[in-house]
N, C-alpha and C. Protein backbone atom coordinates (compact mmCIF):
# COMPACT_ATOMS: atom_id res chain seq x y z
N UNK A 1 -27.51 77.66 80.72
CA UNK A 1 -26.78 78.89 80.99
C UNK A 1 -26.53 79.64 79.69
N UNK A 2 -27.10 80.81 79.70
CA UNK A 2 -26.50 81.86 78.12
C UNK A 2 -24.97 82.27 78.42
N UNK A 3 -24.43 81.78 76.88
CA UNK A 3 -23.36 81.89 76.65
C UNK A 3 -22.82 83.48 76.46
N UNK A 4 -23.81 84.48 75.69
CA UNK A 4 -23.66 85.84 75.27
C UNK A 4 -23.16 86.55 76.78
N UNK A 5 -22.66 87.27 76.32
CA UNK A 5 -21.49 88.05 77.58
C UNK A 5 -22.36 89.71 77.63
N UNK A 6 -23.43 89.46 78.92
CA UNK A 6 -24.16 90.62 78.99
C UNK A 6 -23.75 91.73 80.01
N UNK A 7 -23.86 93.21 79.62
CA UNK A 7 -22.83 94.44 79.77
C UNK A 7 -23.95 94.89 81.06
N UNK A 8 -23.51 95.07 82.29
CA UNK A 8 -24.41 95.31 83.32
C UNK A 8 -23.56 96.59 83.85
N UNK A 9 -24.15 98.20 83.70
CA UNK A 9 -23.85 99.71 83.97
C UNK A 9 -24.40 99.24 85.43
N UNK A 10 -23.22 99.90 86.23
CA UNK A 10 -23.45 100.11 88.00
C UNK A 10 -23.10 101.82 88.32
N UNK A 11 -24.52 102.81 87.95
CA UNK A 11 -24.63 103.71 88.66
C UNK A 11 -24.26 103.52 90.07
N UNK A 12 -22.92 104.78 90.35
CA UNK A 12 -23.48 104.73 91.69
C UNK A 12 -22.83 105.71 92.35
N UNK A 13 -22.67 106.19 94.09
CA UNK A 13 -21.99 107.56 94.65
C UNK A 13 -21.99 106.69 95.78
N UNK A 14 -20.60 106.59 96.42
CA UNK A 14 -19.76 106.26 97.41
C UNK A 14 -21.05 106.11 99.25
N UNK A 15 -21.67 107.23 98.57
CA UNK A 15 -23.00 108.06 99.98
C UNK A 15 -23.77 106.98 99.83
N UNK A 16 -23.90 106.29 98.97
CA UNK A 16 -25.23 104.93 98.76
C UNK A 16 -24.56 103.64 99.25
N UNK A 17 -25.15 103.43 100.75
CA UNK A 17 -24.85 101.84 101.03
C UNK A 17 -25.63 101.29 100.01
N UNK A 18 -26.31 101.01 99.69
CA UNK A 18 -27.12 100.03 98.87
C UNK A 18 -26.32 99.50 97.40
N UNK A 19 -25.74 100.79 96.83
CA UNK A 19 -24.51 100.91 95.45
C UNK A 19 -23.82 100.16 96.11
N UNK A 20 -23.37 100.17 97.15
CA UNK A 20 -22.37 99.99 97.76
C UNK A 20 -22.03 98.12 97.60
N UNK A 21 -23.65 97.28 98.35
CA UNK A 21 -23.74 96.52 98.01
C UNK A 21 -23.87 95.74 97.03
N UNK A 22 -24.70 96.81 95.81
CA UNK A 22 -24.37 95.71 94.69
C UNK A 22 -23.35 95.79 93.75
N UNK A 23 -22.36 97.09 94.50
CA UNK A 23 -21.08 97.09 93.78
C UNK A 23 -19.98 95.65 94.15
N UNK A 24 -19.99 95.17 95.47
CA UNK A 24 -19.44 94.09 95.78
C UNK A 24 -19.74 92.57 95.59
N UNK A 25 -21.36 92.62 95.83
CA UNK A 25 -22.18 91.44 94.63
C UNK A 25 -21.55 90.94 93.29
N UNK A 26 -21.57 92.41 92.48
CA UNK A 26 -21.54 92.25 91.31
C UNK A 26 -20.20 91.85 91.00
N UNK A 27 -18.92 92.56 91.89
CA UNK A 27 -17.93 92.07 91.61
C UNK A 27 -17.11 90.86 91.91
N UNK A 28 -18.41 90.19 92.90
CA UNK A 28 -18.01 88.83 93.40
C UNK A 28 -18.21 87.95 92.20
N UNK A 29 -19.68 88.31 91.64
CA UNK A 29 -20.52 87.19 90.70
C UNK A 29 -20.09 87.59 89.35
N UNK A 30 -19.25 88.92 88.71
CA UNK A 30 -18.88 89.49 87.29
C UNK A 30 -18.28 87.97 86.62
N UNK A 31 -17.35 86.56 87.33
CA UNK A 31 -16.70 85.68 86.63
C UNK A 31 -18.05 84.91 86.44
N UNK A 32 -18.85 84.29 87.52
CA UNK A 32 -19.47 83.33 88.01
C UNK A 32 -20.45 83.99 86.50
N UNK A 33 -20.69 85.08 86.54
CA UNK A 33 -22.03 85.34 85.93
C UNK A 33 -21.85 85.49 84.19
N UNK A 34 -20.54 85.68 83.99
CA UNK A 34 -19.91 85.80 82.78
C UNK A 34 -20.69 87.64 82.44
N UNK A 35 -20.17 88.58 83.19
CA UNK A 35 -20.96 89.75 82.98
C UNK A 35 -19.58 90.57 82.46
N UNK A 36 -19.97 91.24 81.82
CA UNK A 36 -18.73 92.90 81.32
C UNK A 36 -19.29 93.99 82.32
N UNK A 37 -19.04 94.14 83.47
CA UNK A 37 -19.25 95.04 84.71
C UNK A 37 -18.90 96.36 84.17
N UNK A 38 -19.45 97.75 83.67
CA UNK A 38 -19.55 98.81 83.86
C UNK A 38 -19.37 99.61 85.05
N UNK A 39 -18.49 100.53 85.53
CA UNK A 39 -18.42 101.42 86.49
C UNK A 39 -18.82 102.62 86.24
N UNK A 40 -20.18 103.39 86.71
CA UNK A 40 -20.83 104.55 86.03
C UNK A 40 -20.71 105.56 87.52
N UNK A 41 -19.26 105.93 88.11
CA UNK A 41 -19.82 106.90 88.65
C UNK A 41 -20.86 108.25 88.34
N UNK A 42 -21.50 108.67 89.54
CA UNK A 42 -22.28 109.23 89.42
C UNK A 42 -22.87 110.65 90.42
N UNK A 43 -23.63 111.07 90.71
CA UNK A 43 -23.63 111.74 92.25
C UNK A 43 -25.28 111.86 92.55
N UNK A 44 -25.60 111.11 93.60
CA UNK A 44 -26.80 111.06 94.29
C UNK A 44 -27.26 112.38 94.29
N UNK A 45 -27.36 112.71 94.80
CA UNK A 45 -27.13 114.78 95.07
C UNK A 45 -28.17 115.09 93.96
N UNK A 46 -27.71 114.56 93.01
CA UNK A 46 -27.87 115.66 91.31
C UNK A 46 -29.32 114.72 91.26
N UNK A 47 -28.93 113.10 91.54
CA UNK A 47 -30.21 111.67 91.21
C UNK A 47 -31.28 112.84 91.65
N UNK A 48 -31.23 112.91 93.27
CA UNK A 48 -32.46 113.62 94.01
C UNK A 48 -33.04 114.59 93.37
N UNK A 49 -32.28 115.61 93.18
CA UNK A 49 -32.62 116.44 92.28
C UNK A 49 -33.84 116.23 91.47
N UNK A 50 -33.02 115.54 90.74
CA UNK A 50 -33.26 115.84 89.15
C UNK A 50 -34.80 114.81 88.93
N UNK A 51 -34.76 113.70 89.96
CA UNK A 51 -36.28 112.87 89.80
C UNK A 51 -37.09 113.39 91.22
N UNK A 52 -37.02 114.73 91.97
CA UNK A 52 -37.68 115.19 93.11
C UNK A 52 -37.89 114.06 94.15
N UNK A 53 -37.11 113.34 94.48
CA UNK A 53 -37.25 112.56 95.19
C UNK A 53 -36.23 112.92 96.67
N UNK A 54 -36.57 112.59 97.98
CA UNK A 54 -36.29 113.10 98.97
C UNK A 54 -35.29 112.01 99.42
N UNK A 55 -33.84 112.66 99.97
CA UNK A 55 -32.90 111.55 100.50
C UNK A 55 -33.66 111.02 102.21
N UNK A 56 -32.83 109.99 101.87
CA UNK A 56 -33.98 109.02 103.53
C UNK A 56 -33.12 109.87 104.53
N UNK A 57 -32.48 110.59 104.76
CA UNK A 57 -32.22 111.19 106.05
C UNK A 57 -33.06 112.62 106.52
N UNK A 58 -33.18 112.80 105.44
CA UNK A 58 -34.44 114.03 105.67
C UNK A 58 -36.37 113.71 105.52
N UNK A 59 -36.25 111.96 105.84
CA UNK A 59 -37.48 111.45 106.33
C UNK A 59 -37.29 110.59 106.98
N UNK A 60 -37.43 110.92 108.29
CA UNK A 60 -37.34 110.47 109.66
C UNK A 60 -37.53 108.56 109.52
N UNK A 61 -39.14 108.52 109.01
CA UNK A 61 -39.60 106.83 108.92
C UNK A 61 -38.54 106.32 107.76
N UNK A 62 -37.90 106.75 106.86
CA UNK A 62 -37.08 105.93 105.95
C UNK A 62 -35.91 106.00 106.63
N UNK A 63 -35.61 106.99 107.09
CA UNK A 63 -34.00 106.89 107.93
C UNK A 63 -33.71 105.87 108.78
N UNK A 64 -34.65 105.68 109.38
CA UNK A 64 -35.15 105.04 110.81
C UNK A 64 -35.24 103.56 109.85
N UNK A 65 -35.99 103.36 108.96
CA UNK A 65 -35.95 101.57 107.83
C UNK A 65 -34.49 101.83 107.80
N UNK A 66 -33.92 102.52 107.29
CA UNK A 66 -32.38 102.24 106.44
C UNK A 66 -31.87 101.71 107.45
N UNK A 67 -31.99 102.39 108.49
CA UNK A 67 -30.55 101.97 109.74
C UNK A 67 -30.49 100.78 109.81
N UNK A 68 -32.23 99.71 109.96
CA UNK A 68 -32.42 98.65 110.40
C UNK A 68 -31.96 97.76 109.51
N UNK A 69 -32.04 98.18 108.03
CA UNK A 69 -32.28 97.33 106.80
C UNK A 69 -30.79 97.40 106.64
N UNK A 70 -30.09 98.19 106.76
CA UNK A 70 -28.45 98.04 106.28
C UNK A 70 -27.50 97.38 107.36
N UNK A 71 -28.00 97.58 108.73
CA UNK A 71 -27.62 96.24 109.64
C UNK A 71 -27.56 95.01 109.17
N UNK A 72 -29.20 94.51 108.93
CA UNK A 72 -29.52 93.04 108.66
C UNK A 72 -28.32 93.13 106.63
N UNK A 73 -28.43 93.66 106.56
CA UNK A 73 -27.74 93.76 105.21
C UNK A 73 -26.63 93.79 105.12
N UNK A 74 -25.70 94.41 106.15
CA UNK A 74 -24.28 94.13 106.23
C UNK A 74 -23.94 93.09 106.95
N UNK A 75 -24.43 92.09 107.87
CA UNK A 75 -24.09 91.16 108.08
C UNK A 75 -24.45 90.10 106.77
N UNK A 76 -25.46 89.77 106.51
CA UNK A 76 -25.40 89.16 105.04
C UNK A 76 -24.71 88.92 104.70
N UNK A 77 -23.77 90.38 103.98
CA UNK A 77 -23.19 89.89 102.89
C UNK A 77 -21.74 90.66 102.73
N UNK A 78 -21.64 91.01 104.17
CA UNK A 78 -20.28 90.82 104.82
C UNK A 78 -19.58 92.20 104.88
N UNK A 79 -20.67 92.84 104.12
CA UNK A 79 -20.12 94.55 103.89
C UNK A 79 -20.10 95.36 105.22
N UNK A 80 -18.83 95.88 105.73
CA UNK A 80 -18.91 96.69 106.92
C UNK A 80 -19.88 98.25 106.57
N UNK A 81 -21.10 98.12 107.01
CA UNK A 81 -21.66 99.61 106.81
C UNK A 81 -22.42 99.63 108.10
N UNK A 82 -22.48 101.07 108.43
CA UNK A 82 -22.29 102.08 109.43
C UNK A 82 -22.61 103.44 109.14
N UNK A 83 -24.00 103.56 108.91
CA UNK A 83 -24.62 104.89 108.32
C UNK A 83 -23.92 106.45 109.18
N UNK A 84 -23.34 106.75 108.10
CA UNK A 84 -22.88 108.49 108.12
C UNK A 84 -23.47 109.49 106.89
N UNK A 85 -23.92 110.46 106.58
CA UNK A 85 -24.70 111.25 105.78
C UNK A 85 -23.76 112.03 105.45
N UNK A 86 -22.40 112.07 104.88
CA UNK A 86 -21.99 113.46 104.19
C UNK A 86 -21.73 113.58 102.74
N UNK A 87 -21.34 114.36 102.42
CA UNK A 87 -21.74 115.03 100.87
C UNK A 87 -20.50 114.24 100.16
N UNK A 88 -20.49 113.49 98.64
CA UNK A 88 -19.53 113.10 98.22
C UNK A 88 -19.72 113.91 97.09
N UNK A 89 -20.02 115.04 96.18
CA UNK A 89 -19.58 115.38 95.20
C UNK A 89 -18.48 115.90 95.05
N UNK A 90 -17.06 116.18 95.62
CA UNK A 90 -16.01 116.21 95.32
C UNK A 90 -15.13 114.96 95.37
N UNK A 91 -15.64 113.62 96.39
CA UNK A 91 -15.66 112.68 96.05
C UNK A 91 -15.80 111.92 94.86
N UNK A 92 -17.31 112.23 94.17
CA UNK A 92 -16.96 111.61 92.78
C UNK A 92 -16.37 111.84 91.78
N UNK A 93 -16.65 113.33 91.92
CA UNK A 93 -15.61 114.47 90.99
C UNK A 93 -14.03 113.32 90.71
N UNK A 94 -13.71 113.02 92.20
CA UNK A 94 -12.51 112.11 92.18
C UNK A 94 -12.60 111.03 91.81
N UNK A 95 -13.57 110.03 92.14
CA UNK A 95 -13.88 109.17 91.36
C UNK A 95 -14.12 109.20 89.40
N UNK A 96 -14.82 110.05 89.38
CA UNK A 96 -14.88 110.36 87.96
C UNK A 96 -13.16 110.83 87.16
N UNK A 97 -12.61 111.42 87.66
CA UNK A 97 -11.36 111.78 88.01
C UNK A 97 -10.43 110.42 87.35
N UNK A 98 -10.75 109.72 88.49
CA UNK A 98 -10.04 108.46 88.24
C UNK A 98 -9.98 107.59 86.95
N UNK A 99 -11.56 107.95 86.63
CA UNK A 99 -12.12 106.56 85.45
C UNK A 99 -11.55 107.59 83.94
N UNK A 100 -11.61 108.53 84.10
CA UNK A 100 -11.23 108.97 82.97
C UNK A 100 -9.73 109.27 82.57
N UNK A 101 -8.94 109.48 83.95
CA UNK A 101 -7.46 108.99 83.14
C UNK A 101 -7.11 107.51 83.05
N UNK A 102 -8.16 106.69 83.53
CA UNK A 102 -7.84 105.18 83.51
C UNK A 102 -8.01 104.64 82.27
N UNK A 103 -9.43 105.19 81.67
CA UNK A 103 -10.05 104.88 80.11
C UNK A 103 -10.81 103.81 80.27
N UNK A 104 -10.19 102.77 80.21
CA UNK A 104 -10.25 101.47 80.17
C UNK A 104 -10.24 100.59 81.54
N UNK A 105 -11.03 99.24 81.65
CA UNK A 105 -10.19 98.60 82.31
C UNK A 105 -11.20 98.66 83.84
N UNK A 106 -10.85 99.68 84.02
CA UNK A 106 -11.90 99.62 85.52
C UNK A 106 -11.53 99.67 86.93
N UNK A 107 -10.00 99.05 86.66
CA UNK A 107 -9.36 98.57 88.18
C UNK A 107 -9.33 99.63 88.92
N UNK A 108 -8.77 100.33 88.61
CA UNK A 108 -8.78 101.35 89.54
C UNK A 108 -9.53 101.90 90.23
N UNK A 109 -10.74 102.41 89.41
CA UNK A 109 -11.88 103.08 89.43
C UNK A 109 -12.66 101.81 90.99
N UNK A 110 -12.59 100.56 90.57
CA UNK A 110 -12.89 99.43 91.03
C UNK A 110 -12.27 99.74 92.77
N UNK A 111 -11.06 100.10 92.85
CA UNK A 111 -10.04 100.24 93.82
C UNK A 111 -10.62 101.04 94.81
N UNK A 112 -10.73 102.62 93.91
CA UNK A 112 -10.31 103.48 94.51
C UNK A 112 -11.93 104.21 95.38
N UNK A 113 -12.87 103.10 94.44
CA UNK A 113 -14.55 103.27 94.93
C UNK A 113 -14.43 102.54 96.93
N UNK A 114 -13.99 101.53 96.60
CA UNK A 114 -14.00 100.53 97.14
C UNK A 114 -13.40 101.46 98.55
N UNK A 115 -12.02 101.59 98.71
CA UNK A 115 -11.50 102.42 99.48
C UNK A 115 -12.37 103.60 99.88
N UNK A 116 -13.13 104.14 98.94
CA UNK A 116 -14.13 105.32 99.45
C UNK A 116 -15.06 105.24 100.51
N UNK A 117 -15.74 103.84 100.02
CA UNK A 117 -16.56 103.34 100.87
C UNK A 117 -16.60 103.12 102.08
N UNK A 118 -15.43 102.43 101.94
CA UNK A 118 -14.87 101.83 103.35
C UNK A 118 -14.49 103.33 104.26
N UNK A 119 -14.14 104.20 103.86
CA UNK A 119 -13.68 105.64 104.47
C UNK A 119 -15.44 106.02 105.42
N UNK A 120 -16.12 106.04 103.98
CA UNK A 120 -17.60 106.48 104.75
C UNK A 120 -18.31 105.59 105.45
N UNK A 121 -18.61 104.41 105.33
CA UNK A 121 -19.71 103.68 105.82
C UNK A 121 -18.55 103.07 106.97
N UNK A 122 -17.29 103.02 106.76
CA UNK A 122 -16.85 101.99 108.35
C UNK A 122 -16.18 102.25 109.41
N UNK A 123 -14.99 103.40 108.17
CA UNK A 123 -14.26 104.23 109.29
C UNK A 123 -14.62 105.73 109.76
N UNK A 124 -15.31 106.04 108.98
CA UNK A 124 -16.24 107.18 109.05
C UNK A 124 -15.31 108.20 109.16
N UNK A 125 -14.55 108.27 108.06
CA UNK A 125 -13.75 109.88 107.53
C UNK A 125 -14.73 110.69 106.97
N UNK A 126 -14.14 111.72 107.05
CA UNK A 126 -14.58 112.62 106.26
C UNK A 126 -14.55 113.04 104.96
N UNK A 127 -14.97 112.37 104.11
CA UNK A 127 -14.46 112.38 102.58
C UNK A 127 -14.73 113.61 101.79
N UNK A 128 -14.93 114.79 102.60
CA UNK A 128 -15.20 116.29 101.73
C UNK A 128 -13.52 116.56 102.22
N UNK A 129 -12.67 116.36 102.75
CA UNK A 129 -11.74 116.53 102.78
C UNK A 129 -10.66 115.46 101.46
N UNK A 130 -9.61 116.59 101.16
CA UNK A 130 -8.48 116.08 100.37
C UNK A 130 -8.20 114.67 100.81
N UNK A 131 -7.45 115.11 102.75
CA UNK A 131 -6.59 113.98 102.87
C UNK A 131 -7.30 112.34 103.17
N UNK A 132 -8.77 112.81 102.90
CA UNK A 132 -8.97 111.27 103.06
C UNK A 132 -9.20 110.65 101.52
N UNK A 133 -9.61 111.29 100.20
CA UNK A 133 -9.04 111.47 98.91
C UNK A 133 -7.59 110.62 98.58
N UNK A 134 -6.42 111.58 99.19
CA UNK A 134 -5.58 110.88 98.80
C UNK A 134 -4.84 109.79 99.24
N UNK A 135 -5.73 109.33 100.71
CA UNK A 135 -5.58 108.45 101.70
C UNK A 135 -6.53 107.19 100.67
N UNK A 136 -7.54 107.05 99.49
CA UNK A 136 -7.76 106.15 99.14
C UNK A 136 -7.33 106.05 97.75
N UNK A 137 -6.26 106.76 97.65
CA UNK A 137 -6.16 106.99 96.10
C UNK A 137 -4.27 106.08 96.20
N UNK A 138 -4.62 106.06 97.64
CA UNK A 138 -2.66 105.53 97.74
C UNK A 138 -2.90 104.29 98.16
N UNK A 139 -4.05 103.93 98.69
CA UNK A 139 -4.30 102.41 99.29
C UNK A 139 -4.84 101.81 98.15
N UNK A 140 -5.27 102.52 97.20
CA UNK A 140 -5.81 101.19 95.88
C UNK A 140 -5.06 101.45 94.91
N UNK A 141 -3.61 101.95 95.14
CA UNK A 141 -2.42 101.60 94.49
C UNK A 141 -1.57 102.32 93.53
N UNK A 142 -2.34 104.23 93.65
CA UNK A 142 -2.07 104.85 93.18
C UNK A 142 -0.51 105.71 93.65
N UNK A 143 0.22 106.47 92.42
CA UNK A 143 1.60 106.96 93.29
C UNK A 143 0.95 108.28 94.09
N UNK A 144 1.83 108.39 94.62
CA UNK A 144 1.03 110.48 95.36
C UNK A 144 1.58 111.02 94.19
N UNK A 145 2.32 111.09 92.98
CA UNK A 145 2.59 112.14 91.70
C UNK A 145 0.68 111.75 90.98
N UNK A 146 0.64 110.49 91.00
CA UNK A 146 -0.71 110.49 89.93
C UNK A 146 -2.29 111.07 90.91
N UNK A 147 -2.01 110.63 92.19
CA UNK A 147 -3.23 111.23 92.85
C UNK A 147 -2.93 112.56 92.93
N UNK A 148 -2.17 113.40 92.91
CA UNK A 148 -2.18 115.07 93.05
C UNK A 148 -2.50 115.10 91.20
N UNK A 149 -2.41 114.53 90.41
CA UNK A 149 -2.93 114.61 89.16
C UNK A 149 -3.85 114.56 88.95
N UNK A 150 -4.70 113.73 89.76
CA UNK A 150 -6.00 113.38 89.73
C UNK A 150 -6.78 114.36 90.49
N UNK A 151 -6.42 114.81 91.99
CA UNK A 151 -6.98 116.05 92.38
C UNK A 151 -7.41 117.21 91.63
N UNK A 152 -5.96 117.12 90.81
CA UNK A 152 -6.62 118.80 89.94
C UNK A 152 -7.30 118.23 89.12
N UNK A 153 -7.38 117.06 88.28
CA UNK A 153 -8.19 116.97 87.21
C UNK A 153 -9.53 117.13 87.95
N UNK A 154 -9.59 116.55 88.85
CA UNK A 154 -11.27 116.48 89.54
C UNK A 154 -12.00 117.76 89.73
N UNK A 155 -10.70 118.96 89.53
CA UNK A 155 -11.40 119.92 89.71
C UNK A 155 -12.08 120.87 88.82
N UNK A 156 -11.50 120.47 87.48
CA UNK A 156 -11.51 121.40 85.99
C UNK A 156 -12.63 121.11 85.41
N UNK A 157 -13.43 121.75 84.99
CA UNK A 157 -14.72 121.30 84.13
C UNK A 157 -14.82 120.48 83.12
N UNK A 158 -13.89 119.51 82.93
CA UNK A 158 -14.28 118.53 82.20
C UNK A 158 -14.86 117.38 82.94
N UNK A 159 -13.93 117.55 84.33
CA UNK A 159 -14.57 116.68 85.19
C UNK A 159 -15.66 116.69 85.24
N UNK A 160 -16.38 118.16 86.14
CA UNK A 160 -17.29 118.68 86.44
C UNK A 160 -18.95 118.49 85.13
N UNK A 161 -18.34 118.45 84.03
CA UNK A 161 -19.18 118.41 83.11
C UNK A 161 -19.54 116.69 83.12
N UNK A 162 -18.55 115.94 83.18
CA UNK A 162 -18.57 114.24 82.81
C UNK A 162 -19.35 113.97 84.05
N UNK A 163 -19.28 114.17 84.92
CA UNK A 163 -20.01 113.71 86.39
C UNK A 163 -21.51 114.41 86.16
N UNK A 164 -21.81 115.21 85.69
CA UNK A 164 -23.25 115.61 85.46
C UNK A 164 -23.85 114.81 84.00
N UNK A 165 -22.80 114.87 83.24
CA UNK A 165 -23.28 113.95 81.99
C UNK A 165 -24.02 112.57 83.01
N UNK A 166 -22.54 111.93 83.61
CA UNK A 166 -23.35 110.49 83.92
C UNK A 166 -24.52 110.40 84.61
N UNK A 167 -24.39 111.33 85.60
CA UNK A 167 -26.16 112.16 86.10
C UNK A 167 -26.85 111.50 85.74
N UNK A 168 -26.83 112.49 84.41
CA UNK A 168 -28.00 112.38 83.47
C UNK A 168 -28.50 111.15 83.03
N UNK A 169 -27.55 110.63 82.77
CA UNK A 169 -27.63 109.13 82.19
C UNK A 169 -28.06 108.32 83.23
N UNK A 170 -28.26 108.15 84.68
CA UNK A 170 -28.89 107.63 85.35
C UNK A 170 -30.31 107.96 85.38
N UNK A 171 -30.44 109.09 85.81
CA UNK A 171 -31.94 109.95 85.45
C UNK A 171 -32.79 109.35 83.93
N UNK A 172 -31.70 109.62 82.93
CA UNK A 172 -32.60 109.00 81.96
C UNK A 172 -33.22 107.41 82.12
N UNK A 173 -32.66 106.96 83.09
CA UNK A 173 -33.20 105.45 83.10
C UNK A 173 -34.47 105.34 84.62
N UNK A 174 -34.54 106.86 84.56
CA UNK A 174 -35.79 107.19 85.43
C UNK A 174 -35.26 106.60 87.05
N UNK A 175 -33.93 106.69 87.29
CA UNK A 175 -34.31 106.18 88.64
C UNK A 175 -34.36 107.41 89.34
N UNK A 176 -34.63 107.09 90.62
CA UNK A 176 -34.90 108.29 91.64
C UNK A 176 -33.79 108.46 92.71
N UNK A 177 -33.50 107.15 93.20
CA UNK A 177 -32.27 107.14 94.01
C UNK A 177 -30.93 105.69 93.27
N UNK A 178 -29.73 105.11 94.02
CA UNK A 178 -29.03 104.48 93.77
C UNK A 178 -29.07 103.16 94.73
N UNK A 179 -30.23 102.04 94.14
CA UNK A 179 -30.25 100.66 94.90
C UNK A 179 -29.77 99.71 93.68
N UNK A 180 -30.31 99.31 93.26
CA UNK A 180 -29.65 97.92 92.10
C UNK A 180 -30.81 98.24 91.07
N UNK A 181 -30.13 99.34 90.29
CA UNK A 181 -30.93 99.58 88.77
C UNK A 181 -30.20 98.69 87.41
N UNK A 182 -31.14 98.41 86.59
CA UNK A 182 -32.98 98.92 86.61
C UNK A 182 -34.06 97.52 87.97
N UNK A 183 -33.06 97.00 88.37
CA UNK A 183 -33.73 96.43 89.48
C UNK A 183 -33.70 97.35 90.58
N UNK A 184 -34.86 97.20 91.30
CA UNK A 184 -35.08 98.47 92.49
C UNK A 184 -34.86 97.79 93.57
N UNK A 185 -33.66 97.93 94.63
CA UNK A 185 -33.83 97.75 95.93
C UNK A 185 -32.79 96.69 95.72
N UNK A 186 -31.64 96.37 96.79
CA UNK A 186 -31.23 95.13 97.22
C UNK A 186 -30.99 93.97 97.25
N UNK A 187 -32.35 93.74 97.17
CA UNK A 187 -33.00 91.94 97.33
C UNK A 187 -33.11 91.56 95.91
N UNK A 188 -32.37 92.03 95.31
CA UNK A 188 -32.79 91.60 93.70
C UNK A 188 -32.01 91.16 92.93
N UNK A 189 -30.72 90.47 93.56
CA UNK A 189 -29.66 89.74 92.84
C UNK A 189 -30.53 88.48 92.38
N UNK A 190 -31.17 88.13 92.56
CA UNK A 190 -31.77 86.46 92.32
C UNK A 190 -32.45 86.71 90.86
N UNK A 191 -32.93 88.29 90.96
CA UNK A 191 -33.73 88.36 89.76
C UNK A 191 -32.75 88.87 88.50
N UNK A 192 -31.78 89.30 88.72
CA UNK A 192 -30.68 89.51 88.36
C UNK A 192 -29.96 88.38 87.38
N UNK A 193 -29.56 87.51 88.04
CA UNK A 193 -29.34 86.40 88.04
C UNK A 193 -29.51 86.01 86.74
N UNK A 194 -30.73 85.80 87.31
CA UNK A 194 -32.28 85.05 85.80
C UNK A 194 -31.88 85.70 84.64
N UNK A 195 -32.12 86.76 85.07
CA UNK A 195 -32.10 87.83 83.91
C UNK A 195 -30.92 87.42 82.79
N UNK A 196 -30.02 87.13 83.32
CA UNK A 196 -28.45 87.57 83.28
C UNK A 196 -28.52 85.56 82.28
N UNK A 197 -28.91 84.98 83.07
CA UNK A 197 -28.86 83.72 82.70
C UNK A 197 -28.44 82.46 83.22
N UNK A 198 -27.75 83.19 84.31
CA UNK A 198 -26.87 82.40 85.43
C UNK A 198 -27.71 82.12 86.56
N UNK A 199 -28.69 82.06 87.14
CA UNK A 199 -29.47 81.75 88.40
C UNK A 199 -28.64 80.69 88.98
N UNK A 200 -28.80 79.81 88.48
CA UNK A 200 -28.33 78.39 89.43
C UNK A 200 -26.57 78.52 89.57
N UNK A 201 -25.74 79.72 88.75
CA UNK A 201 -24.69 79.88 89.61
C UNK A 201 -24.28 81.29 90.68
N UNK A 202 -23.99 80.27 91.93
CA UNK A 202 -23.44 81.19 92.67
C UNK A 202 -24.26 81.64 94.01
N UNK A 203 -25.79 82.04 93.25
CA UNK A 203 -26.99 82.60 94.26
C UNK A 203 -27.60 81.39 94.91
């Protein structure tokens, strides 16, 4: 087992079951694996964009794989998902929001993703709205004085600028969409693992 304590960046946007999953992976296996877990919100939206790549709901045969593949995938590994398609960039805005009056540390950011998720993929809010915003910003332990803080920050262009920075910074690592980068797709904790040094714990 390598002893060195390796730094693993988790691009990702609340809209991606797949982030979704290896956001909870990773935070199962971060002790087991001896990893320094990075939280890189981000926004799919801009990913598509920016590498011309087409979201699977606007191609019928990938829409139609996802549904099947995130079934067999949420029973797995225990994640409640329940495909809904709506827009999170004021979502991450909030997310991004979060990580930057946090600084440090992660928890929150950790929290308040987590709660997002669960809004889109289980209970199926509407997360272009405020009140489901500050409906996860109070369940992962925030006061309502710091989430109305966080609202406006999400809205001012520093936000706006930091959430396209991290964009970028996904893009630069050439991906196209948000599955388990620089591993592609899902199924790739094992290779992960290896990588990482830990195989034989946990997987």
């Amino acid at each position: 087992m390598s002893s060195s304590r390796k730094v693993v960046k988790l691009f990702y946007d609340v809209i991606s079951p797949y982030s979704w999953l290896a956001f909870e992976v990773l935070c199962r296996y971060r002790n087991v694996w001896n990893i320094d877990l990075k939280f890189k919100p981000a926004f799919l939206g801009g990913v598509f964009h920016g590498s011309g790549n087409q979201e699977p709901g606007l191609v019928q045969n990938k829409f139609n794989y996802m549904v099947t593949d995130l079934k067999q995938l949420s029973e797995f590994f225990g994640v409640p998902v329940n495909p809904p398609l709506p827009c999170t960039l004021n979502a991450m805005r909030f997310v991004t929001a979060v990580a930057e009056k946090e600084k440090e540390g992660g928890v929150l950011v950790e929290r308040v993703s987590r709660e997002l998720w669960k809004n889109v993929w289980s209970t199926h809010q509407d997360i272009t709205q405020p009140a489901s915003l500050i409906e996860a910003g109070l369940k992962a332990g925030l006061s309502a004085n710091e989430v109305e803080e966080i609202l406006i920050l999400s809205q001012s262009q520093q936000i706006k600028d930091k959430l396209m920075s991290v964009t970028q910074e996904a893009l630069d690592y050439r991906v196209s969409a948000f599955y388990l980068q620089v591993f592609f797709g899902s199924d790739r904790f094992e290779l992960m693992a290896q990588r990482i040094g830990n195989y034989e714990l946990g997987m």
